[in-house]
Structures are given as C-alpha cells and as structure tokens.
C-alpha atoms as a PDB file:
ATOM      1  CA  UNK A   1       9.245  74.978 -41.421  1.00  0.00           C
ATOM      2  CA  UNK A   2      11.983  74.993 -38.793  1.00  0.00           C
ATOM      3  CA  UNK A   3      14.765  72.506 -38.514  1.00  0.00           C
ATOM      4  CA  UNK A   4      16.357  72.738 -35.002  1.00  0.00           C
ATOM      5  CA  UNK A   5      19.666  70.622 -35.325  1.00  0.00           C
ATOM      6  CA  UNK A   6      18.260  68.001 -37.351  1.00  0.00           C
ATOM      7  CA  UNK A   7      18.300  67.674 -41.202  1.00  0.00           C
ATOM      8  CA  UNK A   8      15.923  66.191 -43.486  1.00  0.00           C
ATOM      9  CA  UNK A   9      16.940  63.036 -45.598  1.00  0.00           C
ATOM     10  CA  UNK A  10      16.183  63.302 -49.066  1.00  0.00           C
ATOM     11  CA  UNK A  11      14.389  60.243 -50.620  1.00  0.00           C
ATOM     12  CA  UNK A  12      17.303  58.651 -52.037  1.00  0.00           C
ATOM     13  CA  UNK A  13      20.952  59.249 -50.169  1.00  0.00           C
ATOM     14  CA  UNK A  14      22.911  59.903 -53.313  1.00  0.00           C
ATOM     15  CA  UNK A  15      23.990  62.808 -52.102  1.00  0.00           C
ATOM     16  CA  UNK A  16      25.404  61.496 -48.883  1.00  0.00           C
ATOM     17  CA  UNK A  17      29.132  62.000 -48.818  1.00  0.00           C
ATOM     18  CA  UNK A  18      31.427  60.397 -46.229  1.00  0.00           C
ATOM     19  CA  UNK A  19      34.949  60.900 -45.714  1.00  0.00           C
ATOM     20  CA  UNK A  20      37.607  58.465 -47.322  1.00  0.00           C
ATOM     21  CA  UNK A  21      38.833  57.712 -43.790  1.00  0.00           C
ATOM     22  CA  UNK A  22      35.574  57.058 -41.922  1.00  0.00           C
ATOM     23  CA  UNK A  23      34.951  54.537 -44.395  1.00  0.00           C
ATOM     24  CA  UNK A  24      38.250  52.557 -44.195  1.00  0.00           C
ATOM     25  CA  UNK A  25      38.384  52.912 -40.335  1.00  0.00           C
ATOM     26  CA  UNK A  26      34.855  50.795 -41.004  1.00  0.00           C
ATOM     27  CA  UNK A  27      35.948  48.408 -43.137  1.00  0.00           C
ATOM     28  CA  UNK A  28      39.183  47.960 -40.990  1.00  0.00           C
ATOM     29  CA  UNK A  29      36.835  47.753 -37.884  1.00  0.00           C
ATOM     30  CA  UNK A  30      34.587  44.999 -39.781  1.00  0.00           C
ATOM     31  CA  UNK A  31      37.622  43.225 -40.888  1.00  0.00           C
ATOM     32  CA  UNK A  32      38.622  43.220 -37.126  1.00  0.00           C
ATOM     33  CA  UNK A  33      35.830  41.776 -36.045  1.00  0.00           C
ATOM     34  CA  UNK A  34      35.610  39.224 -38.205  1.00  0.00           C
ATOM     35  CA  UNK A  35      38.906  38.009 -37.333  1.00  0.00           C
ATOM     36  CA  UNK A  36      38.328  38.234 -33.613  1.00  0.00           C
ATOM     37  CA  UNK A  37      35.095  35.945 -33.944  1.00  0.00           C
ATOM     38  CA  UNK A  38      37.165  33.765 -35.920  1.00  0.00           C
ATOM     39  CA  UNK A  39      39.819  33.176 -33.935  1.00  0.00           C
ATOM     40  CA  UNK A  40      37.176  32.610 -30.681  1.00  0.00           C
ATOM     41  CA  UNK A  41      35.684  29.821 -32.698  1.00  0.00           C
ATOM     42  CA  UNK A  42      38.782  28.201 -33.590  1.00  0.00           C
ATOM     43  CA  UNK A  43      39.642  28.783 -29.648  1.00  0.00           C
ATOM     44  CA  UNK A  44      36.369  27.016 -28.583  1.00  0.00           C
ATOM     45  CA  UNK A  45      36.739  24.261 -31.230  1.00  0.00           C
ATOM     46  CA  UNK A  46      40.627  23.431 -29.314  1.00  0.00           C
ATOM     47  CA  UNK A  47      38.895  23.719 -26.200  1.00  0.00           C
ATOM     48  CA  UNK A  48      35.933  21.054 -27.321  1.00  0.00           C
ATOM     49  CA  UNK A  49      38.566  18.400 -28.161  1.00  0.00           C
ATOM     50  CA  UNK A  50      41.054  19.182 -25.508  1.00  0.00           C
ATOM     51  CA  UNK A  51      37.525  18.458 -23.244  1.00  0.00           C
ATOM     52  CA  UNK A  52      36.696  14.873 -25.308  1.00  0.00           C
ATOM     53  CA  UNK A  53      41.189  14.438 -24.799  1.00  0.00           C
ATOM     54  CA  UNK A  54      40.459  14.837 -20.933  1.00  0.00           C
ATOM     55  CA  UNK A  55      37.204  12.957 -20.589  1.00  0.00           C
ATOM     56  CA  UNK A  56      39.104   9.608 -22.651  1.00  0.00           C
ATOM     57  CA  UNK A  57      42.247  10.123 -20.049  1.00  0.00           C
ATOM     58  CA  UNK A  58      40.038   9.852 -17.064  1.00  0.00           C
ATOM     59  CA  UNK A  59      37.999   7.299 -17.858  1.00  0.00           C
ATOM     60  CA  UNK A  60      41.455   5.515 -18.474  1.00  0.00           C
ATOM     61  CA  UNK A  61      42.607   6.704 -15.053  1.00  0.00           C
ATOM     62  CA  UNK A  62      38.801   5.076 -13.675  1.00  0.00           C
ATOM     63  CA  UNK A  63      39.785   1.710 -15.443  1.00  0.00           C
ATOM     64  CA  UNK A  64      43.554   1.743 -14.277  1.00  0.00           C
ATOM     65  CA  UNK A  65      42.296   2.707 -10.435  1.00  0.00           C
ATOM     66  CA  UNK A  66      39.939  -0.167 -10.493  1.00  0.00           C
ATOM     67  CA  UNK A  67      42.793  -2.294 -11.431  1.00  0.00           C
ATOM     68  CA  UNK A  68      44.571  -1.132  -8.429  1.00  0.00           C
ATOM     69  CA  UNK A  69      42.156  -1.360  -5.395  1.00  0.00           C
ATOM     70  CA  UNK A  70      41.826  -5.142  -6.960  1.00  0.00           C
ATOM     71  CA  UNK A  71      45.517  -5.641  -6.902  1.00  0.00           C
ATOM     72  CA  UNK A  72      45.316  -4.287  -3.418  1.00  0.00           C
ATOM     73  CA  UNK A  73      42.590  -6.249  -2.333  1.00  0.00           C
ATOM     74  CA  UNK A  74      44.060  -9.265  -3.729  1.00  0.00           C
ATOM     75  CA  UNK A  75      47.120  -8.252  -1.752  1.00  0.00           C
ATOM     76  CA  UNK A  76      45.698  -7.277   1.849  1.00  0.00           C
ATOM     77  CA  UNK A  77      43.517 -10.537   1.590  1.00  0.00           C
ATOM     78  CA  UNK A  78      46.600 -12.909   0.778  1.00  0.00           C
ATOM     79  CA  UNK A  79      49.127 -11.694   3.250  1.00  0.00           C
ATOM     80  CA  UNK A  80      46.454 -10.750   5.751  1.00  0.00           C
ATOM     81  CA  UNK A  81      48.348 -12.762   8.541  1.00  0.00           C
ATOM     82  CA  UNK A  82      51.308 -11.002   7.678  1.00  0.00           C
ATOM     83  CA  UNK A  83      49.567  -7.329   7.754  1.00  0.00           C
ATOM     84  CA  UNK A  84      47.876  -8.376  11.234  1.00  0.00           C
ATOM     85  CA  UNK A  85      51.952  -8.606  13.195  1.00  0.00           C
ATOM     86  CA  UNK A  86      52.869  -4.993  11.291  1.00  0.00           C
ATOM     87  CA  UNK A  87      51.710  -2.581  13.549  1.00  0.00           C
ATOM     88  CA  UNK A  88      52.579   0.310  11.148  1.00  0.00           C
ATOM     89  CA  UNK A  89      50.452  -0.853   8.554  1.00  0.00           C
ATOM     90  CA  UNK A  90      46.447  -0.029   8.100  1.00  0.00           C
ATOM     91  CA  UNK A  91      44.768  -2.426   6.047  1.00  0.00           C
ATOM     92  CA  UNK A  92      41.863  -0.676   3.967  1.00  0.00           C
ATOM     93  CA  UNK A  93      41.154  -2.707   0.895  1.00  0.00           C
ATOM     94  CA  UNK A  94      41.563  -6.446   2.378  1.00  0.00           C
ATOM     95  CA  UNK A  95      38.321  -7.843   3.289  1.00  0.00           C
ATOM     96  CA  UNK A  96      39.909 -11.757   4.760  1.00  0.00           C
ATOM     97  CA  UNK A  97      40.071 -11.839   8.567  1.00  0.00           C
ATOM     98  CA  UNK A  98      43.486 -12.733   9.364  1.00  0.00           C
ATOM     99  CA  UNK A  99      43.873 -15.887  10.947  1.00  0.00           C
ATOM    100  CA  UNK A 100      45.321 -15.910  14.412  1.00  0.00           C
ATOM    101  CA  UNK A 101      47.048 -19.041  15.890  1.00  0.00           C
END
C-alpha cells in the first residue's frame, strides 16, 4: 500500500516528537490568551458598573430637572404680571394668565 503525502498514525503517539520551541511558542500562545480574555472580562465588569454609575446620575439629573420646571413654574405663575410688560421674555412653564388692569 501507497502513502501519497500522508502518514499513518500508529495506535498510540509515543513516538510523536515535537520541537522544544513549537511547544513553548504554544504554551506562550495559551498563556496569551488567557490573559487577553482576562483582561476583556475585567474590561466589561468596569464597563457594567460605570453603566449602573451613569444610570444612578441620571435619574438624579430626572429628579433635580423636575425640581426645576417646578421652581420655574412657581416662578412664571407668581410674577406673571411682571413677565406680561417684558417683551424680551417668553414664558414657557407658567400656566396663570396674567392679570391685566
């Protein structure tokens, strides 16, 4: 029988020698790897708090911009007759009708 470029493997592959190099440019490879996927979970871990961090600060900024448009409201509605003589200035949050005299 004929073998055209391709050997037989024995039953058992205690004959199979590799060179000392291939076998640390593996092992270097492996440890490379593992220290890559390590480092990308550590990454995505930072980025899953720094994502809770961000959703906490704008639900702060929700709270503190509700406090605001009342302010403003509040505002607008008690100098409303004040606001109506300014010509410059737009009223968008007062909901009182100024009263004229």
């Amino acid at each position: 029988m004929q073998h055209t470029g391709l050997t037989r493997l024995s039953g058992s592959m205690t004959d199979l020698k590799l060179p000392v190099a291939l076998v640390i440019a593996m092992a270097a490879q492996l440890v490379a790897a593992v220290w890559w996927v390590s480092k990308q979970a550590h990454t995505i871990e930072v980025l899953q708090q720094d994502v809770v961090d961000m959703r906490a600060y704008i639900n702060s900024m929700d709270i503190d911009l509700e406090a605001l448009i009342e302010f403003a409201t509040f505002t607008e509605n008690r100098w409303a007759e004040e606001y109506s003589s300014d010509m410059t200035y737009e009223r968008v949050f007062g909901t009182k009708e100024p009263t004229v005299e």
